[in-house]
PDB file of N, CA and C in Angstrom:
ATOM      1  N   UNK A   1      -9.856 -10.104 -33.183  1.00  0.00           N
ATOM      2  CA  UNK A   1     -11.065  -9.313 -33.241  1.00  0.00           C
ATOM      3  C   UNK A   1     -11.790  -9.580 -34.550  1.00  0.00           C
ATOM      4  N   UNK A   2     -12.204 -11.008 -35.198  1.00  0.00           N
ATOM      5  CA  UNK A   2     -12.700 -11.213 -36.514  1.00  0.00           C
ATOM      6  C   UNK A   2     -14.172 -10.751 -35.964  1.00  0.00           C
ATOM      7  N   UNK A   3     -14.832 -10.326 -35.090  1.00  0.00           N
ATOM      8  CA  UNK A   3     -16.307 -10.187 -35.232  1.00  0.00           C
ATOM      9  C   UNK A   3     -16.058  -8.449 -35.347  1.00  0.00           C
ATOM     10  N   UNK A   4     -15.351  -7.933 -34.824  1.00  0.00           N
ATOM     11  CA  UNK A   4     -15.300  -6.484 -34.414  1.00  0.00           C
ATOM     12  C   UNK A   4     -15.563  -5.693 -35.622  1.00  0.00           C
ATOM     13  N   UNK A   5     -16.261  -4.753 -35.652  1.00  0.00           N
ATOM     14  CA  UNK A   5     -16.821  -3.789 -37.012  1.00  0.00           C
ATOM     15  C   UNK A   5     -15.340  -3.216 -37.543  1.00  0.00           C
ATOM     16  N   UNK A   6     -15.074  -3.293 -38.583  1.00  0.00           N
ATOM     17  CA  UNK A   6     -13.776  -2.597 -39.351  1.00  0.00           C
ATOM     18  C   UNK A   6     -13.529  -1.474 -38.871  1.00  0.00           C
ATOM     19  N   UNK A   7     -14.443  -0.346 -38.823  1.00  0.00           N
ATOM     20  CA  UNK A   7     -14.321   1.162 -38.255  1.00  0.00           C
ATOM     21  C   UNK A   7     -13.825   0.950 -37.150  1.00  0.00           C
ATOM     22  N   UNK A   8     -13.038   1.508 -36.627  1.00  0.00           N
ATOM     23  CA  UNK A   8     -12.133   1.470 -35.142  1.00  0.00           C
ATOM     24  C   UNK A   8     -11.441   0.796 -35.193  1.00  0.00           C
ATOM     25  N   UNK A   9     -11.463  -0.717 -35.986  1.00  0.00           N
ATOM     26  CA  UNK A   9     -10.844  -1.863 -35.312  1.00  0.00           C
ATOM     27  C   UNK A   9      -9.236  -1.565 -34.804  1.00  0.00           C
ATOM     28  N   UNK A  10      -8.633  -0.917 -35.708  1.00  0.00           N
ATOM     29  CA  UNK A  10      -6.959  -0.792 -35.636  1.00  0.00           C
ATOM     30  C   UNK A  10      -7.098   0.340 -33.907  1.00  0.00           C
ATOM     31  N   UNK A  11      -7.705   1.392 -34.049  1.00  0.00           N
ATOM     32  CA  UNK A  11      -8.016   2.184 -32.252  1.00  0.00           C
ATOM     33  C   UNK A  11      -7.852   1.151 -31.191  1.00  0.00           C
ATOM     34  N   UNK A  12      -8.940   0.348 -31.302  1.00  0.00           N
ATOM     35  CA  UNK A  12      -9.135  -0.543 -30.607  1.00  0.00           C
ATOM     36  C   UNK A  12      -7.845  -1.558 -30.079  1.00  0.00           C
ATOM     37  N   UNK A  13      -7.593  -2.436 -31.149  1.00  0.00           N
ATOM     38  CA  UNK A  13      -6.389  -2.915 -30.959  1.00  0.00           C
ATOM     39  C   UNK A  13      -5.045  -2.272 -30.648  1.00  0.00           C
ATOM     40  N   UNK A  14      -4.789  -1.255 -30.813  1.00  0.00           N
ATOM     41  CA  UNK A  14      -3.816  -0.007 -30.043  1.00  0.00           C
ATOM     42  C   UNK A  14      -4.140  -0.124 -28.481  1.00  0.00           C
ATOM     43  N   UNK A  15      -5.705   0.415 -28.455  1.00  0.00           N
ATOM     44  CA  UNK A  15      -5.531   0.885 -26.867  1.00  0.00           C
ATOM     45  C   UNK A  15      -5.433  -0.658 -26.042  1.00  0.00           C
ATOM     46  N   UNK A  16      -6.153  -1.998 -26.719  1.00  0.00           N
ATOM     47  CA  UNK A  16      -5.915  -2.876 -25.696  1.00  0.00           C
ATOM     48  C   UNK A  16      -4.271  -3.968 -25.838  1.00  0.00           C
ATOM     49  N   UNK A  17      -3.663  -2.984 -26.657  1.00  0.00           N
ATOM     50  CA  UNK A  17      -2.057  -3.706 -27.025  1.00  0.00           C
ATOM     51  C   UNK A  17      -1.714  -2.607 -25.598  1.00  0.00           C
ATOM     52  N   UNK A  18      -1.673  -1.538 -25.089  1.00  0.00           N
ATOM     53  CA  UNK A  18      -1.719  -0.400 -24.495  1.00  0.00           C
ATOM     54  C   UNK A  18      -2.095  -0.730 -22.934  1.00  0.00           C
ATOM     55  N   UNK A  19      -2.970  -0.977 -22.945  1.00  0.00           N
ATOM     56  CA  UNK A  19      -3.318  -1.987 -21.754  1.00  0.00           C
ATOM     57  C   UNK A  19      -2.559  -3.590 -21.140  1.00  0.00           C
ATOM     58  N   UNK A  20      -2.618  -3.923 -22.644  1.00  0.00           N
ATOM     59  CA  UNK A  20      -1.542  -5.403 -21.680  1.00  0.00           C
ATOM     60  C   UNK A  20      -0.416  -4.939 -21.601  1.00  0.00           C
ATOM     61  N   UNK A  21      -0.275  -3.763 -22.241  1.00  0.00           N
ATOM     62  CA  UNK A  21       1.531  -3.369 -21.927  1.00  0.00           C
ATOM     63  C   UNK A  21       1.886  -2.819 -20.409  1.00  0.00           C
ATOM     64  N   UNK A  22       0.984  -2.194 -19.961  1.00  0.00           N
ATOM     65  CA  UNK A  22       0.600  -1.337 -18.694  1.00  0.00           C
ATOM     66  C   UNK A  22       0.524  -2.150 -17.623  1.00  0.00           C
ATOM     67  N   UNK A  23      -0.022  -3.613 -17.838  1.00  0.00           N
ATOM     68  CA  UNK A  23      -0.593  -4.078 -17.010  1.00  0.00           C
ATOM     69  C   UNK A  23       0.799  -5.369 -16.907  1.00  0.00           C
ATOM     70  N   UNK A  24       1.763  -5.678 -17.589  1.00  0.00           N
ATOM     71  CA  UNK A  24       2.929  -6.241 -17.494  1.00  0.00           C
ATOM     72  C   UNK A  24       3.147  -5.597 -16.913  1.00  0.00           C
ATOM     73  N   UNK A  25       4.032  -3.650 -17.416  1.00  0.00           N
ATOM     74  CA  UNK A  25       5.639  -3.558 -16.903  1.00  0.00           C
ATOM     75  C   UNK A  25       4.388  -3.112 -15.379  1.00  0.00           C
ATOM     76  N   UNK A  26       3.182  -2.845 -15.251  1.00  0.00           N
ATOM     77  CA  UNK A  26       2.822  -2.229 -13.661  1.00  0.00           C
ATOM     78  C   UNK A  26       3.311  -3.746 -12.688  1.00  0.00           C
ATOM     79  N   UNK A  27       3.082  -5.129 -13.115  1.00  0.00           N
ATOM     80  CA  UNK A  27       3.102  -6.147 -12.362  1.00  0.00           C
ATOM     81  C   UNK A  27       4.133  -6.310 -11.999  1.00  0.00           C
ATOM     82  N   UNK A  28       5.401  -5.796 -12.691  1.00  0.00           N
ATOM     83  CA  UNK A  28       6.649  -5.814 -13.030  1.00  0.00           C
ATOM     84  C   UNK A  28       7.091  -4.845 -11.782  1.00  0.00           C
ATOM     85  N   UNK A  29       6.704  -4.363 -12.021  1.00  0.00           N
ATOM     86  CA  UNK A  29       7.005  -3.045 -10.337  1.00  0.00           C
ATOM     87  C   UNK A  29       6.846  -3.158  -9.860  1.00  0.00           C
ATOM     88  N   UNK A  30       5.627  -3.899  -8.948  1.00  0.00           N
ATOM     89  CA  UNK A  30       4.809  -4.350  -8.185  1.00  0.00           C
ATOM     90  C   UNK A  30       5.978  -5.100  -7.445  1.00  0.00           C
ATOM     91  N   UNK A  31       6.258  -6.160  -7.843  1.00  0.00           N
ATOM     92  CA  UNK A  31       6.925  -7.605  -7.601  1.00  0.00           C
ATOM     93  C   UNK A  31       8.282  -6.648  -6.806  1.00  0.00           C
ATOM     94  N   UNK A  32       9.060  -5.777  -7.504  1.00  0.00           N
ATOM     95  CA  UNK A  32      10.214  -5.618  -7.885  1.00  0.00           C
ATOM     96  C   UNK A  32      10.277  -4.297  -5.964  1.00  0.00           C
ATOM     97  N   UNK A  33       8.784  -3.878  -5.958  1.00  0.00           N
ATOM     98  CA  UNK A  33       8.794  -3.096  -5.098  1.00  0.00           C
ATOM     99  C   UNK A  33       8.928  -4.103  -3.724  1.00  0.00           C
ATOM    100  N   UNK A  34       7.731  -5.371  -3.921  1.00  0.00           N
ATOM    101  CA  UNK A  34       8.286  -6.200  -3.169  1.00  0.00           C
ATOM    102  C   UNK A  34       9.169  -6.758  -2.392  1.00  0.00           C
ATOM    103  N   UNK A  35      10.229  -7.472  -3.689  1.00  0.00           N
ATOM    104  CA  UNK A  35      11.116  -7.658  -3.265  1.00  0.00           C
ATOM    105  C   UNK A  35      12.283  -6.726  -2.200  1.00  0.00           C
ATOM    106  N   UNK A  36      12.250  -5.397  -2.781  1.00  0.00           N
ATOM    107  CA  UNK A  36      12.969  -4.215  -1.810  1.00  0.00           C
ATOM    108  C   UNK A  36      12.604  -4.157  -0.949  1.00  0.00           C
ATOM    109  N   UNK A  37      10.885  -4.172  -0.715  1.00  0.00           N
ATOM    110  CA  UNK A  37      10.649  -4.534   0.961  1.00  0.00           C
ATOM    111  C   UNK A  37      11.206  -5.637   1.682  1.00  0.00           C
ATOM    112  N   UNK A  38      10.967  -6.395   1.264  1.00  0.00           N
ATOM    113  CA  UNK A  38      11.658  -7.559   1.998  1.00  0.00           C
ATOM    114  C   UNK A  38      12.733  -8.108   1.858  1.00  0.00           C
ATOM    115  N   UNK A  39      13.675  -7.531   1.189  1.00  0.00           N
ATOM    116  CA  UNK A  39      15.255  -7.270   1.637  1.00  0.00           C
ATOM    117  C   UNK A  39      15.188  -6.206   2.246  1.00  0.00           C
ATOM    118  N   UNK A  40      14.514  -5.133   3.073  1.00  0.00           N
ATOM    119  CA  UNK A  40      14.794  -4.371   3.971  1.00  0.00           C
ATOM    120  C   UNK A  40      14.387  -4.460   5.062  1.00  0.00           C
ATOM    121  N   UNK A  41      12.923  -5.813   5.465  1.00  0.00           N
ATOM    122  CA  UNK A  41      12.715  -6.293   6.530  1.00  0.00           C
ATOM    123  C   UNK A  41      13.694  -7.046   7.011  1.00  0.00           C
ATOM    124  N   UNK A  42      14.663  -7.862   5.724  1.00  0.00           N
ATOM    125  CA  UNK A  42      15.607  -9.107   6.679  1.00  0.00           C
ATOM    126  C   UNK A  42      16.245  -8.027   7.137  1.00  0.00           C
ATOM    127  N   UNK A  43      16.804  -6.877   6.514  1.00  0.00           N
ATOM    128  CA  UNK A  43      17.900  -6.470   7.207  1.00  0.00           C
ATOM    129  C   UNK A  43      17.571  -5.620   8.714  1.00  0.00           C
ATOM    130  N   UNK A  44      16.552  -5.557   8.993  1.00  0.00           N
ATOM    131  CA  UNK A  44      15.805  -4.562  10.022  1.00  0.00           C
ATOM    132  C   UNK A  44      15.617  -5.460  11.472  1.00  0.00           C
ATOM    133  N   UNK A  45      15.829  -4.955  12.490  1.00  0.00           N
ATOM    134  CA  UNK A  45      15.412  -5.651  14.035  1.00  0.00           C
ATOM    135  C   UNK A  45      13.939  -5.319  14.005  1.00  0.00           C
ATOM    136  N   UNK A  46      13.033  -5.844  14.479  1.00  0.00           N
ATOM    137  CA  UNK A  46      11.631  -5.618  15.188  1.00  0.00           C
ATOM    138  C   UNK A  46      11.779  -4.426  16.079  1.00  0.00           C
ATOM    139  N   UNK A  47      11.097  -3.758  16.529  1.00  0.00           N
ATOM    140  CA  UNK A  47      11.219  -2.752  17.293  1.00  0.00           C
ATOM    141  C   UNK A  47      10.175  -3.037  18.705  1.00  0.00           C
ATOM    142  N   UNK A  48      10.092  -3.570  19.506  1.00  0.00           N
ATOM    143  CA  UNK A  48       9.542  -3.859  20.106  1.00  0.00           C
ATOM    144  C   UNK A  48       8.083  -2.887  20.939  1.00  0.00           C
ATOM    145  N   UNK A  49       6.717  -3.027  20.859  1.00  0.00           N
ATOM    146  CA  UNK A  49       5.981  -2.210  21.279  1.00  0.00           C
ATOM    147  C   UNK A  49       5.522  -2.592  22.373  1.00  0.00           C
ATOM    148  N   UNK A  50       5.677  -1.439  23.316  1.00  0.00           N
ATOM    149  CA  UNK A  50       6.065  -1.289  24.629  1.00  0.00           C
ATOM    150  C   UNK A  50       4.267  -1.448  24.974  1.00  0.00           C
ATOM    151  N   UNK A  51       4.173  -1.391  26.505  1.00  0.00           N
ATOM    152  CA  UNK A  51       2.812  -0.636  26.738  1.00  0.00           C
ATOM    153  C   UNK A  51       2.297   0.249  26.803  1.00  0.00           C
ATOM    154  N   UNK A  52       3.181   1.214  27.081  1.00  0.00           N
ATOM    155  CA  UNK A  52       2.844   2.615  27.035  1.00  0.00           C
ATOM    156  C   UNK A  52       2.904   2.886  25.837  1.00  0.00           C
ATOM    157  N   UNK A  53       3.502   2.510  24.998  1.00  0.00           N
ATOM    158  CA  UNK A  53       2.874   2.927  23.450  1.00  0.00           C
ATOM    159  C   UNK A  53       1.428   2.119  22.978  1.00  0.00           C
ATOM    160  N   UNK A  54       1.231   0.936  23.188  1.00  0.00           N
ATOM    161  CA  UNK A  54      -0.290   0.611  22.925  1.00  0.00           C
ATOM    162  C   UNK A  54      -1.297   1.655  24.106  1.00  0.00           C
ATOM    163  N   UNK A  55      -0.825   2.206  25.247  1.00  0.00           N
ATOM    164  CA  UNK A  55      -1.940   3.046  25.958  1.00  0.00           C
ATOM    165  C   UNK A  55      -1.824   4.533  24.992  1.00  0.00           C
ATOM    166  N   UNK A  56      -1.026   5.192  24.787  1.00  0.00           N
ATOM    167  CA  UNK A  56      -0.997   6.101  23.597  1.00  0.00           C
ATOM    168  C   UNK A  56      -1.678   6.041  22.714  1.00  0.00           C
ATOM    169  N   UNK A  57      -1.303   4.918  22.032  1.00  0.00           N
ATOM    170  CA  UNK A  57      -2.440   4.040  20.665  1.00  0.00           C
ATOM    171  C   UNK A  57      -3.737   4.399  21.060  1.00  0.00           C
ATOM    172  N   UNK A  58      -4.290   3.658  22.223  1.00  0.00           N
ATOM    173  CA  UNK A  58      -5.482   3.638  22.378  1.00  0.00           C
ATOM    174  C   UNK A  58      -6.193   4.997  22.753  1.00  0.00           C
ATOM    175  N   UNK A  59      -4.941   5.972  23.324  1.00  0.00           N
ATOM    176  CA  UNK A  59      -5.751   7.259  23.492  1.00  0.00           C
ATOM    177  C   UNK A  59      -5.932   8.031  22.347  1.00  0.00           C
ATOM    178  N   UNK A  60      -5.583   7.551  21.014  1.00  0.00           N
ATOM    179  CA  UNK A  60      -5.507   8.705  20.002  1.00  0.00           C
ATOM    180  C   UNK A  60      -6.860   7.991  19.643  1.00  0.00           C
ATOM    181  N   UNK A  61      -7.453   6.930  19.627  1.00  0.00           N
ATOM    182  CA  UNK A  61      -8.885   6.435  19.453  1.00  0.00           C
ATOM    183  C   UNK A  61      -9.684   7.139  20.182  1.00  0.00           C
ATOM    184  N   UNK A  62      -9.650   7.013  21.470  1.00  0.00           N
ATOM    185  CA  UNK A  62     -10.503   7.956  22.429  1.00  0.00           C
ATOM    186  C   UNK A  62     -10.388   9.327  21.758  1.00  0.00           C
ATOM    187  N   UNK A  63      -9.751  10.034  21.705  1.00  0.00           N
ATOM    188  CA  UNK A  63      -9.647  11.549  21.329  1.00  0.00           C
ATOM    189  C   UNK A  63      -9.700  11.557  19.952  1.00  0.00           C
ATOM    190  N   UNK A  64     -10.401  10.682  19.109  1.00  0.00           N
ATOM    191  CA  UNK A  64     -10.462  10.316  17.464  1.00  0.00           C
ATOM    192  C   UNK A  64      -9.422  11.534  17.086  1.00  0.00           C
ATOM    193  N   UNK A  65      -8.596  11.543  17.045  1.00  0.00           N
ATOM    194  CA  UNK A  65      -6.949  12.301  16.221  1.00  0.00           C
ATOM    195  C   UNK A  65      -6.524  10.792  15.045  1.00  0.00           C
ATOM    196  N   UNK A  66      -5.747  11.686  14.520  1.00  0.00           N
ATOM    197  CA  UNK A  66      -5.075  11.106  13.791  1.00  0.00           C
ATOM    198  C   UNK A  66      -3.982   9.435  14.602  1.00  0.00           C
ATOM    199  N   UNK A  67      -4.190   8.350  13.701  1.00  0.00           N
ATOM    200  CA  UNK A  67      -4.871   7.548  12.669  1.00  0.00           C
ATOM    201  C   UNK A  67      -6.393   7.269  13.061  1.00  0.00           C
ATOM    202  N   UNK A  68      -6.872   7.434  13.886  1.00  0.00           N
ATOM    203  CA  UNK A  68      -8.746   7.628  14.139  1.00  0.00           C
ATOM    204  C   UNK A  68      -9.344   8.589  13.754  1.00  0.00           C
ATOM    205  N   UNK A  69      -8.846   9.373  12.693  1.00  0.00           N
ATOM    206  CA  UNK A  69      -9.933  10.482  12.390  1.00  0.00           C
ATOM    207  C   UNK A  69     -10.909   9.987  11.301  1.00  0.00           C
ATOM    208  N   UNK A  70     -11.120   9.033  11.200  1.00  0.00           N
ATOM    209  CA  UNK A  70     -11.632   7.825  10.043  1.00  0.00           C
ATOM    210  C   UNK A  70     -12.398   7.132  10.607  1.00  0.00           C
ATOM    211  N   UNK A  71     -13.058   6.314   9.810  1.00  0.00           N
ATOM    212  CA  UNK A  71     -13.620   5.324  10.136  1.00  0.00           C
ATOM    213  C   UNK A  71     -13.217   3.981   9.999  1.00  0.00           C
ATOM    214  N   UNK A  72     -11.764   3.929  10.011  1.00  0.00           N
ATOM    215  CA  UNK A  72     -10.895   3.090   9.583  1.00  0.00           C
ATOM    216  C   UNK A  72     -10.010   3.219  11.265  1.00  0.00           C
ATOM    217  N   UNK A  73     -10.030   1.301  11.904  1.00  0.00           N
ATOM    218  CA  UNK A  73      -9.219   1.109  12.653  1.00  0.00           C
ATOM    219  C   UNK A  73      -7.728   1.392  12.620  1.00  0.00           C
ATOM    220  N   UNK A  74      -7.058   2.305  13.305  1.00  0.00           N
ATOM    221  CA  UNK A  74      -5.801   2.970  12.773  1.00  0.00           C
ATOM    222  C   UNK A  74      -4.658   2.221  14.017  1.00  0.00           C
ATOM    223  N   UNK A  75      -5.504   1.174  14.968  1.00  0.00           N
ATOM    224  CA  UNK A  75      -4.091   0.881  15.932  1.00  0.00           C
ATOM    225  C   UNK A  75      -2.754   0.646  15.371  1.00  0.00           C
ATOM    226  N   UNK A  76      -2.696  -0.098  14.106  1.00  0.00           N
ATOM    227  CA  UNK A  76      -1.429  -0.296  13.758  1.00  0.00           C
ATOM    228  C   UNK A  76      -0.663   0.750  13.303  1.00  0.00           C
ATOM    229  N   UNK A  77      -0.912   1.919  12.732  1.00  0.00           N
ATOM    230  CA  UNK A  77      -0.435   2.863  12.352  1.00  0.00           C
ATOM    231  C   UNK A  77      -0.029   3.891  13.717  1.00  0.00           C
ATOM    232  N   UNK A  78      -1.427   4.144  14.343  1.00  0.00           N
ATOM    233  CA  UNK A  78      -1.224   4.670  15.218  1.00  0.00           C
ATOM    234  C   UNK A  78       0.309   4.574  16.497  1.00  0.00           C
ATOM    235  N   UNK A  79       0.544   3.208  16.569  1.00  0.00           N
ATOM    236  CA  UNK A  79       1.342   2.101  17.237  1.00  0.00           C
ATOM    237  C   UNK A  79       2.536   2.349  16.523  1.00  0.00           C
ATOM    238  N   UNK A  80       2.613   2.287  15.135  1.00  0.00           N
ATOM    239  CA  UNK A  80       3.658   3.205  14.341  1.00  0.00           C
ATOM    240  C   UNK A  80       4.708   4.191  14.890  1.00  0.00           C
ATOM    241  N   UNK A  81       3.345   5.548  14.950  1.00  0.00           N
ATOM    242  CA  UNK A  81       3.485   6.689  15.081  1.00  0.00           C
ATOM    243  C   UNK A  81       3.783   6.852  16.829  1.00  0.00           C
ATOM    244  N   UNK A  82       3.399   6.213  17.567  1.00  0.00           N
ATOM    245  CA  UNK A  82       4.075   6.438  18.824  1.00  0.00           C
ATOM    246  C   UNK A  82       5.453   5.500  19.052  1.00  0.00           C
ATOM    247  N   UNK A  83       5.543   5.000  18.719  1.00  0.00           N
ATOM    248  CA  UNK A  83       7.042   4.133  18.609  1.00  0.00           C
ATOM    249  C   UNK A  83       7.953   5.536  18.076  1.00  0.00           C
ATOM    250  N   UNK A  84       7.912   5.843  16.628  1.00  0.00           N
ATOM    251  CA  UNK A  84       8.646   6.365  16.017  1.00  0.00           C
ATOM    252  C   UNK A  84       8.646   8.327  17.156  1.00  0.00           C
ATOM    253  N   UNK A  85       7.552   8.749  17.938  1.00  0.00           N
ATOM    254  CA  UNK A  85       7.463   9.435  18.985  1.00  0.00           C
ATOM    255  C   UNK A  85       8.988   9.463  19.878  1.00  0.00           C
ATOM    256  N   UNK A  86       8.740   8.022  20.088  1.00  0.00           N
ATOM    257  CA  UNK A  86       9.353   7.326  21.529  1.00  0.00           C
ATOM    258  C   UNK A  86      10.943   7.179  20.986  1.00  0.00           C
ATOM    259  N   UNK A  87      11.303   6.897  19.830  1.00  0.00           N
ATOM    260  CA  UNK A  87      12.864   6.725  19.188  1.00  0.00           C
ATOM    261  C   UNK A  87      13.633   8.229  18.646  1.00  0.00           C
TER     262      UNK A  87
END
């Protein structure tokens, strides 16, 4: 920071030492959360979605309920939530 005005300078350099620190250990979690997902997909079967759970799916669109109470396409969630219904 040789151009930076003296007043603050040491603030400054705190909060953005503060920031790359945040922004490591957050990437650091990130990755680490990752990885746990996907050592828990190998260990997992597919669950297979039936048709009558995509006609379910599609009726919670028609009747905008929940995952359609948005304006956000919710089949996959929705498809989720009737599987996990159905088990």
């Amino acid at each position: 920071m040789q151009f930076a005005p003296e007043k603050g300078r040491d603030a400054t350099l705190k909060q953005l030492n503060e920031v790359s620190y945040r922004v490591a250990t957050g990437g650091e979690a990130v990755n680490e959360a990752v990885d746990v997902i996907e050592k828990l997909f190998g260990k997992t079967t597919p669950v297979p979605v039936s048709n009558h759970i995509k006609v379910r799916a599609a009726d919670r669109a028609i009747a905008k309920v929940a995952t359609f109470h948005r304006q956000l396409n919710g089949i996959g969630d929705a498809s989720i939530i009737e599987t996990y219904i159905d088990a």
